[in-house]
Protein backbone atom coordinates (compact mmCIF):
# COMPACT_ATOMS: atom_id res chain seq x y z
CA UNK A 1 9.42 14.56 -20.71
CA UNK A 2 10.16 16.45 -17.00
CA UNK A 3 7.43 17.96 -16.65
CA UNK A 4 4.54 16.14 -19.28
CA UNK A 5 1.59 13.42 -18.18
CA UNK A 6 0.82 10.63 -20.12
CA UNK A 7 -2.28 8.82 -18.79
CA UNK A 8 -0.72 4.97 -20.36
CA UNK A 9 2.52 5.50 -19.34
CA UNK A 10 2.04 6.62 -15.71
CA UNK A 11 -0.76 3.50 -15.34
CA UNK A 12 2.64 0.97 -16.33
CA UNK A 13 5.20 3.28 -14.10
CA UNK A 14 2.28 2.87 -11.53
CA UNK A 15 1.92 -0.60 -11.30
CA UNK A 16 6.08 -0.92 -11.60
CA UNK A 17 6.61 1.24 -8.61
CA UNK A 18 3.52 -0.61 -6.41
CA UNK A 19 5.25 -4.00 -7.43
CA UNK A 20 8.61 -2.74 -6.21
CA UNK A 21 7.54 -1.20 -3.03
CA UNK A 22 5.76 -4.72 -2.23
CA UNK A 23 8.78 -6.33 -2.82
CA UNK A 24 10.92 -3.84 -0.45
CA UNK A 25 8.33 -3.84 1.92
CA UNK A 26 5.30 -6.33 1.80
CA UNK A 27 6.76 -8.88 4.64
CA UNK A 28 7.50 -6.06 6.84
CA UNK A 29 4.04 -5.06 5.90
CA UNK A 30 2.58 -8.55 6.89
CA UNK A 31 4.40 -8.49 10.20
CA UNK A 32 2.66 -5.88 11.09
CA UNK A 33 -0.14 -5.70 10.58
CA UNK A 34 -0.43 -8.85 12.40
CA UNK A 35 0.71 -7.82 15.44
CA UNK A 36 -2.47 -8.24 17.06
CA UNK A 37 -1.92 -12.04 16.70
CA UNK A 38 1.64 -11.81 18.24
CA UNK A 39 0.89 -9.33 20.84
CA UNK A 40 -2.49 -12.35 21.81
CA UNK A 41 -0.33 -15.21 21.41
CA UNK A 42 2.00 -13.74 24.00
CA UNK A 43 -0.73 -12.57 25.77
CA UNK A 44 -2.05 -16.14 25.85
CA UNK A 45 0.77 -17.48 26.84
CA UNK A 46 2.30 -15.24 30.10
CA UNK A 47 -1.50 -15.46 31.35
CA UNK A 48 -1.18 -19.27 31.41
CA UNK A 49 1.97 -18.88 32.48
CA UNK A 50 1.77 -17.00 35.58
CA UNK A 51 -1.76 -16.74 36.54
CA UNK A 52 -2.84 -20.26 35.15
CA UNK A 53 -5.60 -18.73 33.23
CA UNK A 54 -6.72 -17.74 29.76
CA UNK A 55 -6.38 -13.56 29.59
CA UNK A 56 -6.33 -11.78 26.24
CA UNK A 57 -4.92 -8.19 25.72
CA UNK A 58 -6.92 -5.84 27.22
CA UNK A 59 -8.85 -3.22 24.40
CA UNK A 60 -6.67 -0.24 26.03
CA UNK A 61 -3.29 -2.00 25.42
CA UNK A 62 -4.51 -2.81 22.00
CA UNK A 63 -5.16 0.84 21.38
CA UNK A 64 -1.61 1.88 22.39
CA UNK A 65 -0.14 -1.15 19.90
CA UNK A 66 -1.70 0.01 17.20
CA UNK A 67 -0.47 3.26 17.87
CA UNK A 68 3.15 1.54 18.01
CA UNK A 69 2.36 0.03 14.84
CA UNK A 70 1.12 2.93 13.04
CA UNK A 71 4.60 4.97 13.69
CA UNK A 72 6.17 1.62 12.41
CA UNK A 73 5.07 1.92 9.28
CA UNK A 74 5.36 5.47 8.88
CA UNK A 75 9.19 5.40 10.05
CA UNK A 76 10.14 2.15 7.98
CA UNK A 77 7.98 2.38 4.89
CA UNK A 78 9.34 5.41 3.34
CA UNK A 79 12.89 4.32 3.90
CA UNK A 80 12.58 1.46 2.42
CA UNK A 81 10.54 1.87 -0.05
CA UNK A 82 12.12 4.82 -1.93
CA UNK A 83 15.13 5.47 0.54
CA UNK A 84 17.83 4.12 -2.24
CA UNK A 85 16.47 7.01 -4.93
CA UNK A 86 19.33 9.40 -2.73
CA UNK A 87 21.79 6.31 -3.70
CA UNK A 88 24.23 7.67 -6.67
CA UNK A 89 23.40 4.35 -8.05
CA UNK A 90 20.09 3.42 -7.42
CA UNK A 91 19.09 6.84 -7.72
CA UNK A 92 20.77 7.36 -11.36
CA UNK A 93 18.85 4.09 -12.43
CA UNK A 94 15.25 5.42 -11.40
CA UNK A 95 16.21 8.99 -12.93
CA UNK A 96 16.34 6.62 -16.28
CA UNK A 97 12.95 5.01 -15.96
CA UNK A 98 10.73 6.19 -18.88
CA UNK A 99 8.46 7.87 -17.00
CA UNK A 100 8.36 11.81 -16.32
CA UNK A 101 8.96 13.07 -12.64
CA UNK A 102 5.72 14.52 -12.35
CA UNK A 103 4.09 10.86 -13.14
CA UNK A 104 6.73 9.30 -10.36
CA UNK A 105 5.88 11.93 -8.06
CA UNK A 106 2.22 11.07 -7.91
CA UNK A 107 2.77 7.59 -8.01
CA UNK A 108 4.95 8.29 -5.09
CA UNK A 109 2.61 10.34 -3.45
CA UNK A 110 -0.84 7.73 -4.12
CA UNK A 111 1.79 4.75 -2.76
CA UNK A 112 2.89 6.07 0.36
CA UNK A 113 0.40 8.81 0.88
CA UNK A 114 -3.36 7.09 0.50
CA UNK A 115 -2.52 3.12 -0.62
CA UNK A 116 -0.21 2.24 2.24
CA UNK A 117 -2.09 3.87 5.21
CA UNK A 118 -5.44 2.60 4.06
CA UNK A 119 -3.96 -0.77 3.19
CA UNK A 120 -2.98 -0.42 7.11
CA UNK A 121 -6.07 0.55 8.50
CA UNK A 122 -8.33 -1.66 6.81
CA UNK A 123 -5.63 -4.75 7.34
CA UNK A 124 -4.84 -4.21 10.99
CA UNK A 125 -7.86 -3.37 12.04
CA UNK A 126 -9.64 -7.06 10.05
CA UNK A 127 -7.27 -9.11 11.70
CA UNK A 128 -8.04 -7.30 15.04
CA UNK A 129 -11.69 -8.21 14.29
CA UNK A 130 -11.19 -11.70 13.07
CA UNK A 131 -9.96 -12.08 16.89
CA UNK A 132 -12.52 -10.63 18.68
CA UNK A 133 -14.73 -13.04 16.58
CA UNK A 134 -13.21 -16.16 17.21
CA UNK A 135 -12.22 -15.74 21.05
CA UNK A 136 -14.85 -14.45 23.03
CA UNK A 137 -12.54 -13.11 26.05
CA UNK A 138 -11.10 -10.97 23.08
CA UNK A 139 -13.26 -8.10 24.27
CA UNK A 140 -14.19 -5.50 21.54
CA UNK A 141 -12.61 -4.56 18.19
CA UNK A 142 -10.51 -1.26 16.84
CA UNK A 143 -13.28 -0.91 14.16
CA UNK A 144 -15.74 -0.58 16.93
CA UNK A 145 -14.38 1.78 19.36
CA UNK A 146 -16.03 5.20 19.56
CA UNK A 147 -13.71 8.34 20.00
CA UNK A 148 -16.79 10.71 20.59
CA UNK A 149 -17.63 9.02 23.76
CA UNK A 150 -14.42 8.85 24.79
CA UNK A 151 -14.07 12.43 24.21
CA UNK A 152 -17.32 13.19 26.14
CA UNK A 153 -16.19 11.10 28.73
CA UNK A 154 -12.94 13.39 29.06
CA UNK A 155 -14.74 16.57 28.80
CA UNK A 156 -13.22 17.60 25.14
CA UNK A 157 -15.29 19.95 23.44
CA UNK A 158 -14.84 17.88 20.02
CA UNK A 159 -17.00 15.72 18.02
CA UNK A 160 -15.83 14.02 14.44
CA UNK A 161 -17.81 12.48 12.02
CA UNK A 162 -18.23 8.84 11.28
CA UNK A 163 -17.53 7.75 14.86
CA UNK A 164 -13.42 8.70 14.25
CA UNK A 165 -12.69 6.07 12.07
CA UNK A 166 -10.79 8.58 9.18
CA UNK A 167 -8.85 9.64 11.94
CA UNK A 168 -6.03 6.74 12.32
CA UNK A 169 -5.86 7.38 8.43
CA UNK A 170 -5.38 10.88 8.67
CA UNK A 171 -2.83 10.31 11.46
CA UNK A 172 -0.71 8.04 9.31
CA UNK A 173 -0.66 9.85 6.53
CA UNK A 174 1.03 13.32 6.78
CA UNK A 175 3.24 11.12 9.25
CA UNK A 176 3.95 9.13 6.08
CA UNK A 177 5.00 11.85 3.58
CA UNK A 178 6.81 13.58 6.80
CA UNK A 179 9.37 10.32 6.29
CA UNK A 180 9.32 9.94 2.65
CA UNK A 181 10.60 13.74 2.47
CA UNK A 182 13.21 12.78 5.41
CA UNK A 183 13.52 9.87 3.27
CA UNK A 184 14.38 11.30 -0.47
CA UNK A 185 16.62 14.39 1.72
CA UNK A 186 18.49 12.23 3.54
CA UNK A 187 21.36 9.97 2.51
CA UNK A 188 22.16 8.00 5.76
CA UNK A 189 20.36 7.43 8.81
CA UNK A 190 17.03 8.67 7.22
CA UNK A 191 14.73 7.82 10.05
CA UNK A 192 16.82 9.24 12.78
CA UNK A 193 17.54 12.17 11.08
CA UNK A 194 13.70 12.78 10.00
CA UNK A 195 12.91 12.20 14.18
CA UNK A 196 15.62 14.53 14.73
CA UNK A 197 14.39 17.39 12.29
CA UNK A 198 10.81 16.68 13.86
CA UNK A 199 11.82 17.47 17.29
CA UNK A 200 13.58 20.23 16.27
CA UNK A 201 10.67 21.77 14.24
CA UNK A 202 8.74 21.17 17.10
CA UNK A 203 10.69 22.90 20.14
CA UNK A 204 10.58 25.90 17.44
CA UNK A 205 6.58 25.74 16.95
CA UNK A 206 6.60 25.34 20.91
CA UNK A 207 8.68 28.67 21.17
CA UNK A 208 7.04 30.08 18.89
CA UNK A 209 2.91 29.61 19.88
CA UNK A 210 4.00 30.48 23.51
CA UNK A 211 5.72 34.00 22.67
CA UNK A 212 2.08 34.35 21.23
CA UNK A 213 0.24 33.13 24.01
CA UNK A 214 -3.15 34.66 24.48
CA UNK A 215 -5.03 33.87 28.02
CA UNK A 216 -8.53 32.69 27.87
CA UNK A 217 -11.22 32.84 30.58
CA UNK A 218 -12.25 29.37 30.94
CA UNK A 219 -16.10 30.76 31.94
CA UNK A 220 -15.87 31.28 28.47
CA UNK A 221 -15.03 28.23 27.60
CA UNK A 222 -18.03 26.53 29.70
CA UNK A 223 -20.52 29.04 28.27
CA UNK A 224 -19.90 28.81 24.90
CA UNK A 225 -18.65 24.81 24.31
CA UNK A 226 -21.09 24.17 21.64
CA UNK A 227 -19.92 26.74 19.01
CA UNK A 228 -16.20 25.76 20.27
CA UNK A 229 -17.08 22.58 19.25
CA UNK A 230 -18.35 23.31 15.88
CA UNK A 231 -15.15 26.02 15.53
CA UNK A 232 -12.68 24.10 16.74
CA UNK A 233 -13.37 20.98 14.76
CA UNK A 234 -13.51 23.43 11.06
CA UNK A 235 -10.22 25.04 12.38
CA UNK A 236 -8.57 21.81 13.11
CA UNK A 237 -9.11 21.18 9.24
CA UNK A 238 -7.02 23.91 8.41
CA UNK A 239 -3.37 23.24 10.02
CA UNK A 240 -3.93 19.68 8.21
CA UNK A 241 -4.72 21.24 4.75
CA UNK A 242 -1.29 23.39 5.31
CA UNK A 243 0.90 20.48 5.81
CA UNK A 244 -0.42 18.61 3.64
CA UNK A 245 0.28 21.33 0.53
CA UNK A 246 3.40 22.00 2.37
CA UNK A 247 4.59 18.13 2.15
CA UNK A 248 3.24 17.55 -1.00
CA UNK A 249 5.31 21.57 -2.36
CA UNK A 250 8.50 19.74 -0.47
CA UNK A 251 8.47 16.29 -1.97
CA UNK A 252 7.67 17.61 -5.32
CA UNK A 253 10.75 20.05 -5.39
CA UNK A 254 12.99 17.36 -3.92
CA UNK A 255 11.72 14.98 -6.65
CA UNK A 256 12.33 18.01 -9.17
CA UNK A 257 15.75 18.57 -7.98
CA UNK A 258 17.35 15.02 -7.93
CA UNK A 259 20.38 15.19 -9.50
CA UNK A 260 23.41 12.05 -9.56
């Protein structure tokens, strides 16, 4: 049963492994994504405080907290989640589920990879929105914040579709997997270890792109910026595609390999 799919069974191991990671994870979840209320509260309250009049959080600081909150939940999710499967224990326990690895590998990968980030998205960014409806010096929402004019206003030669809004899910998610691999290779100190192997992964990248540097004349750039843009924004496509079937090859041989 390794290796086999069986459409009934994976539907119950499913719906087991989304109950557990709500129960490992859902308040964390909660807290969260309702940050934006803490972060206004407090907000509220130092404005009343020191200036002696009502100031909510600016739409540039809320930017850079969701930000904060986004590598939240890709750091902690993952760990605790699925973190005890490297647990002799724990781990010997879920290798006995009646379920093959390929069917907890997807369920794995849908949880973490497409049901948590979305849930995220969609969550933070509604109770962002409820605030900006109810208190009118609550200027602007996350949901309505335009990346291509804030790339034309910074010169970027870049355009993407649907005013950007895919891209805080596509920035959580390969984040996501990046820690659930740290987290299933990893015994101890997953997330510091995972931050650790990212840095490390990333000085070598660094090394490497700048021992093949290539100079380019930026009259170039200026002339042609409206095929760059078109270029650049298919090419960016394909680095993401690689990780992706790179994360998803990694997670599915550690999965393969457990042993206890």
């Amino acid at each position: 049963m390794n290796n086999t799919f069986d459409t009934r069974r994976f539907g119950k191991y499913f719906m087991y492994d989304l109950k557990n990671a709500k129960s490992n994870y859902g308040l964390s979840f909660l807290i969260v994504i309702c940050m934006p209320i803490i972060i206004y509260i407090l907000s509220i309250i130092f404005s009343m405080l020191f200036n002696g009049h009502w100031t909510s959080p600016s739409l540039p600081m809320r930017v850079s907290l969701s930000c904060i909150a986004c590598a939240i939940i890709c750091m902690s999710f993952p760990a605790q989640a699925y973190g005890k499967i490297t647990d002799k224990r724990a781990g010997s326990e879920w290798l006995m589920i009646p379920a093959s690895k390929l069917e907890k590998y997807l369920s794995m990968i849908l949880i973490s990879g497409i049901i948590v980030p979305i849930s995220f998205v969609l969550g933070y960014g509604m109770v962002d929105l409820i605030l900006s409806l109810v208190d009118p010096t609550y200027v602007g929402s996350l949901f309505g914040i335009d990346i291509n004019n804030w790339l034309a206003e910074n010169d970027v030669p870049l355009s993407f579709a649907g005013r950007g809004y895919w891209m805080m899910f596509f920035s959580i998610s390969p984040y996501m997997l990046t820690f659930l691999l740290g987290a299933l290779c990893f015994k101890t100190k997953k997330v510091s270890k995972t931050i650790l192997a990212l840095i490390v992964i990333s000085i070598g990248l660094m090394i490497a792109s700048v021992s093949c540097h290539f100079s380019i004349d930026s009259s170039f750039l200026n002339r042609h910026a409206n095929n760059l843009n078109l270029a650049i924004n298919a090419i960016m496509d394909i680095p993401l595609i690689i990780e992706y079937l790179i994360l998803l090859g990694a997670i599915w041989y550690r999965i393969s390999t457990i042993k206890h």
